[in-house]
N, C-alpha and C. Protein backbone atom coordinates (compact mmCIF):
# COMPACT_ATOMS: atom_id res chain seq x y z
N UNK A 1 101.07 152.05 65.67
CA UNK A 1 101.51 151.33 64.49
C UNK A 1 102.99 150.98 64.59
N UNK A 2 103.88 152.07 65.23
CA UNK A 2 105.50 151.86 65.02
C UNK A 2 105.82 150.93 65.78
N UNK A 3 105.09 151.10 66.92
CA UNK A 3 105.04 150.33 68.00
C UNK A 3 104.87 148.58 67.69
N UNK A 4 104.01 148.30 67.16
CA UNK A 4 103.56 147.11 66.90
C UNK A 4 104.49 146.44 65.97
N UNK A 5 104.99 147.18 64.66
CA UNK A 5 106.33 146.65 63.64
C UNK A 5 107.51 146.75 64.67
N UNK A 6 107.86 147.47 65.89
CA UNK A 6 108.86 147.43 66.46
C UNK A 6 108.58 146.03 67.49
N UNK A 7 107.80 145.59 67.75
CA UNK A 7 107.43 144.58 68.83
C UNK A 7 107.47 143.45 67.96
N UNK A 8 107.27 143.25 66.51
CA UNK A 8 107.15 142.27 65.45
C UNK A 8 108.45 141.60 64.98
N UNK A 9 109.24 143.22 64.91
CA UNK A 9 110.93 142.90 64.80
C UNK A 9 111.38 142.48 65.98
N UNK A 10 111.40 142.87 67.11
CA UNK A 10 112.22 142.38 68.36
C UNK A 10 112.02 140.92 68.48
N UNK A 11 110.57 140.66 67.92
CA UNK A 11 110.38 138.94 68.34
C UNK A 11 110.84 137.97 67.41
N UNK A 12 110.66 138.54 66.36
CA UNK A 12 111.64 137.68 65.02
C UNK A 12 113.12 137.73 65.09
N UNK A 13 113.66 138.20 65.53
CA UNK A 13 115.23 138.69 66.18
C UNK A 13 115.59 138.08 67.36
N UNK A 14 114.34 138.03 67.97
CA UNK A 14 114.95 137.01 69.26
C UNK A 14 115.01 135.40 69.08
N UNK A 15 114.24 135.49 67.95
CA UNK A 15 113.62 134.02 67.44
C UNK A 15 114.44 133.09 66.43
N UNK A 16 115.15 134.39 66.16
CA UNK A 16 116.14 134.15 64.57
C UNK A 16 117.47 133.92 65.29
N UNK A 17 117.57 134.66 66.64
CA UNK A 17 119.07 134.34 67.33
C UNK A 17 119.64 133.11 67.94
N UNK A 18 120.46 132.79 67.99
CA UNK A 18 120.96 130.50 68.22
C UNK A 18 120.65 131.02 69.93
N UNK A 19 120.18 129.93 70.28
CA UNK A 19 119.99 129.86 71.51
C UNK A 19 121.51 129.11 71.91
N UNK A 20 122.23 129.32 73.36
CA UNK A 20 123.24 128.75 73.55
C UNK A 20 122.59 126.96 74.13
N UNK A 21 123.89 126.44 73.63
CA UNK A 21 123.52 124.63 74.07
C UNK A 21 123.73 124.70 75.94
N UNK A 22 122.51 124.35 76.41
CA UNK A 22 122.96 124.21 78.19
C UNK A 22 123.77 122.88 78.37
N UNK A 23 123.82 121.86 77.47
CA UNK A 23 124.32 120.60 77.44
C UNK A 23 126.16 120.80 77.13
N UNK A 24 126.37 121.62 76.43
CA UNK A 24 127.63 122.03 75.89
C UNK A 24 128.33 122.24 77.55
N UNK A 25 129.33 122.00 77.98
CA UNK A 25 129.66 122.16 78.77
C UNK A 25 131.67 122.51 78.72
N UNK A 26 132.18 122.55 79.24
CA UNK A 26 133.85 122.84 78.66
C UNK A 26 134.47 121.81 79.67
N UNK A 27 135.72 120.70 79.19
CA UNK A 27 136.33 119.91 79.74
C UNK A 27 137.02 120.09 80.17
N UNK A 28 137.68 121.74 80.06
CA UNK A 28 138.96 121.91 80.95
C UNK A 28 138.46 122.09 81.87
N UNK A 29 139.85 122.36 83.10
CA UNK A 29 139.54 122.53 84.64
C UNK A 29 139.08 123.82 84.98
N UNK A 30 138.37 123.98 85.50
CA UNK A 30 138.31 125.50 85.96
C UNK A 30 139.22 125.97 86.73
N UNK A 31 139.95 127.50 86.57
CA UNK A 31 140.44 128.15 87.74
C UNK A 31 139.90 128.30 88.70
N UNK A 32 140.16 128.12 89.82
CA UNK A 32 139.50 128.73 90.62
C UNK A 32 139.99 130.37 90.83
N UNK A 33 139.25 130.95 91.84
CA UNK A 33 139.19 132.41 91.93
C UNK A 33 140.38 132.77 92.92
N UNK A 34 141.09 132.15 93.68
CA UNK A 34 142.25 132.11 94.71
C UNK A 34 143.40 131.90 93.27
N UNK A 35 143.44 131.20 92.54
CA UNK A 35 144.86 131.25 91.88
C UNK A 35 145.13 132.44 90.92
N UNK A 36 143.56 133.09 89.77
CA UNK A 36 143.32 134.17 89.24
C UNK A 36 144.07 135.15 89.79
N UNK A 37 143.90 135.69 91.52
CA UNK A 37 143.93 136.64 92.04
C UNK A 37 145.24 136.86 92.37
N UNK A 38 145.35 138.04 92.68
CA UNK A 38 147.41 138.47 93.24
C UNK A 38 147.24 138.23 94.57
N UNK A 39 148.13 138.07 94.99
CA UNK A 39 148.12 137.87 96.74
C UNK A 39 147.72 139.35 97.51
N UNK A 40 147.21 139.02 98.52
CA UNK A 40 147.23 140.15 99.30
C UNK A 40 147.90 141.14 100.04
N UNK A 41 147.90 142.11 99.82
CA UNK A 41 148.85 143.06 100.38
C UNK A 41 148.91 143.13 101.40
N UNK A 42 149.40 143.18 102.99
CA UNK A 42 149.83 143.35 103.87
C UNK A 42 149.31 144.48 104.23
N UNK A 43 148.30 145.39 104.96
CA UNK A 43 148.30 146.64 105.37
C UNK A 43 149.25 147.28 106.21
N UNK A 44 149.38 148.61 105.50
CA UNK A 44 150.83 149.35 106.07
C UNK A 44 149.93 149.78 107.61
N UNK A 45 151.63 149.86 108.45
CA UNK A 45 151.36 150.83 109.93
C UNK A 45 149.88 151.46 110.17
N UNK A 46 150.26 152.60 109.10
CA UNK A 46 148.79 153.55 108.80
C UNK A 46 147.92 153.06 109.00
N UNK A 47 147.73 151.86 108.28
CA UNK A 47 146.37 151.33 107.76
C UNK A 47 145.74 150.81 109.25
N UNK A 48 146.96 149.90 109.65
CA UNK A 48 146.14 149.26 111.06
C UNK A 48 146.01 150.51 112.05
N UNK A 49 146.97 151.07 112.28
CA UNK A 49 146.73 152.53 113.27
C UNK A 49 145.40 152.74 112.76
N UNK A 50 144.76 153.36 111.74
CA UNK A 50 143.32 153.92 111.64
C UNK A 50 142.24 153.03 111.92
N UNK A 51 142.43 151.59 111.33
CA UNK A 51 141.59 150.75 111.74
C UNK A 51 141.28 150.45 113.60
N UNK A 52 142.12 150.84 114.08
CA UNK A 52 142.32 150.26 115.65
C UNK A 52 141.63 151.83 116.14
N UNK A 53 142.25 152.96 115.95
CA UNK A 53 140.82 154.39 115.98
C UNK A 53 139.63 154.44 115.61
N UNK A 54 139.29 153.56 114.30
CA UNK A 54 138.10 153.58 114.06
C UNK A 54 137.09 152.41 115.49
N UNK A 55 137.83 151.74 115.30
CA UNK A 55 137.46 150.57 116.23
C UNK A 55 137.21 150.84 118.08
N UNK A 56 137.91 152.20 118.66
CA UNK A 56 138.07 152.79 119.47
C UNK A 56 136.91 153.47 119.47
N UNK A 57 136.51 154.40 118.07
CA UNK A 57 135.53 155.55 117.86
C UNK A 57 134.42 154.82 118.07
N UNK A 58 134.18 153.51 117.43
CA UNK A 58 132.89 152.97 116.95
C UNK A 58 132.42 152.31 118.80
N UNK A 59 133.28 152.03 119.78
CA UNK A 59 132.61 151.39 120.68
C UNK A 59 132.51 152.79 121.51
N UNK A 60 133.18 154.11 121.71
CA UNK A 60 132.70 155.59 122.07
C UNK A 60 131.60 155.30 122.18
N UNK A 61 131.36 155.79 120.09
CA UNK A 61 129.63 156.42 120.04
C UNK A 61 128.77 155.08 120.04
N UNK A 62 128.71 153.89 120.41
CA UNK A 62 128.10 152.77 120.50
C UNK A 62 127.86 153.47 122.22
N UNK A 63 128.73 153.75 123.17
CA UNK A 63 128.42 154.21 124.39
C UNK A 63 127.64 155.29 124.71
N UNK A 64 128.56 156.57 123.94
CA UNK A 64 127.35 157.68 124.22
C UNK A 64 126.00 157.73 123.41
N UNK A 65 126.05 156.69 122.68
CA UNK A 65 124.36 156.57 121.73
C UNK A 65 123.53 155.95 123.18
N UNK A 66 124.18 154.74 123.79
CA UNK A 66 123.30 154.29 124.77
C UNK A 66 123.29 155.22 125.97
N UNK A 67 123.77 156.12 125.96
CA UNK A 67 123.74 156.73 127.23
C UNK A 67 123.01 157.73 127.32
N UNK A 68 122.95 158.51 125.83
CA UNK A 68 122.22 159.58 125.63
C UNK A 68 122.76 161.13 125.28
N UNK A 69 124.30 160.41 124.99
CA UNK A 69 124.88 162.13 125.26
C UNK A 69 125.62 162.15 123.69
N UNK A 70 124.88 161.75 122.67
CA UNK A 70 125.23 162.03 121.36
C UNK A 70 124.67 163.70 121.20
N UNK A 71 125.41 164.75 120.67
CA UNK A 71 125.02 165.94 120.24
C UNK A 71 123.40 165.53 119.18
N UNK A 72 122.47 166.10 119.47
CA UNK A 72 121.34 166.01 118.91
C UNK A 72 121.69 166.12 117.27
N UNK A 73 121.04 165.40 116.29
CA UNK A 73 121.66 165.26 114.57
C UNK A 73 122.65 164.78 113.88
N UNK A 74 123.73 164.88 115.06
CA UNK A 74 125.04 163.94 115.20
C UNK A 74 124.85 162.37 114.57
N UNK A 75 125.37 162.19 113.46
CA UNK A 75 125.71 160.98 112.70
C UNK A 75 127.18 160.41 112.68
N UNK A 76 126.99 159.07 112.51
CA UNK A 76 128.51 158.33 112.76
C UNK A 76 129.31 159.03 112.30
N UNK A 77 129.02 159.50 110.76
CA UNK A 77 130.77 160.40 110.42
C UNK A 77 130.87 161.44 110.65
N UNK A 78 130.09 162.51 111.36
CA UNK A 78 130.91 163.43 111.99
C UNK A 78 131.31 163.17 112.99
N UNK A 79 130.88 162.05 114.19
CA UNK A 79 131.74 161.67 115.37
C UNK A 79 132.63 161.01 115.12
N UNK A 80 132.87 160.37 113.55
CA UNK A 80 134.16 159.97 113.48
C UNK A 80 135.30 160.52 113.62
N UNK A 81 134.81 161.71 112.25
CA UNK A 81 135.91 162.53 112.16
C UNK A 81 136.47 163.43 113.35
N UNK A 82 135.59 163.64 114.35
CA UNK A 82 136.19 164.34 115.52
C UNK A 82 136.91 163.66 116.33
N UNK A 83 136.36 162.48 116.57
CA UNK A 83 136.91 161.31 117.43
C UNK A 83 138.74 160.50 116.60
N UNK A 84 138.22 160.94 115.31
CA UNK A 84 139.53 160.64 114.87
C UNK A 84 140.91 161.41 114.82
N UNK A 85 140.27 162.97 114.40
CA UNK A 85 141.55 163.63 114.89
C UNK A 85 141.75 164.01 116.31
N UNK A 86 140.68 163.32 117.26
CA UNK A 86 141.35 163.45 118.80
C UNK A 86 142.17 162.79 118.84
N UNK A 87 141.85 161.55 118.82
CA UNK A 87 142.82 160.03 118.56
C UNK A 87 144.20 159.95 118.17
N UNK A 88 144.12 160.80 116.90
CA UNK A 88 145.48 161.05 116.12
C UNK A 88 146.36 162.56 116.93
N UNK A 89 145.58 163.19 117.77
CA UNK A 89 146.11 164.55 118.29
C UNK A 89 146.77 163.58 119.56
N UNK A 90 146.12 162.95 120.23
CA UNK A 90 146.63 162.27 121.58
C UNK A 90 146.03 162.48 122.15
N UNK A 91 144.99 163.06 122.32
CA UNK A 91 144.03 163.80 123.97
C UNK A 91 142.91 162.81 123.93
C-alpha cells in the first residue's frame, strides 16, 4: 500500500517539476577549460629524480617478469619499493 502512494507521489512530483528548455541556450562565450585553470607547476628536482627511478624500476621488472626471475607473489609495488630505495641508496 505505502509503496504504491509513494510511487503515486514520486510521479506527480516529477510531473509537477518545469522541465529545463533544450532550446534555451546562453549567448555568452564560453570559457574554455585552459583559461579557467592556473598554470602548471614545474616539477621540482625530486619529482623528476623519482620519476626517472620509477622509469628505471618499471623496465627492471618488465625484464625479470620476462625472464622469469620475479620472487614468486612479488607485485609491482613491492619491487618498486625495493628497487627504489636501491636506486636512491646508489647500488
Amino acid at each position: 500500500m505505502y509503496r504504491r502512494i509513494l510511487t503515486a507521489v514520486t510521479a506527480v512530483a516529477l510531473l509537477a517539476a518545469p522541465l529545463p528548455s533544450l532550446a534555451q541556450t546562453s549567448t555568452a562565450p564560453a570559457t574554455t577549460t585552459t583559461e579557467a585553470k592556473k598554470p602548471k607547476r614545474e616539477p621540482t628536482p625530486g619529482q623528476l629524480a623519482a620519476r626517472e627511478r620509477q622509469k628505471k624500476c618499471a623496465a627492471e621488472w618488465k625484464q625479470a617478469k620476462a625472464d622469469g626471475k620475479v620472487e614468486k607473489g612479488m607485485k609491482w609495488p613491492q619491487y618498486w619499493s625495493a628497487c627504489n630505495k636501491r636506486l636512491k641508496a646508489g647500488t
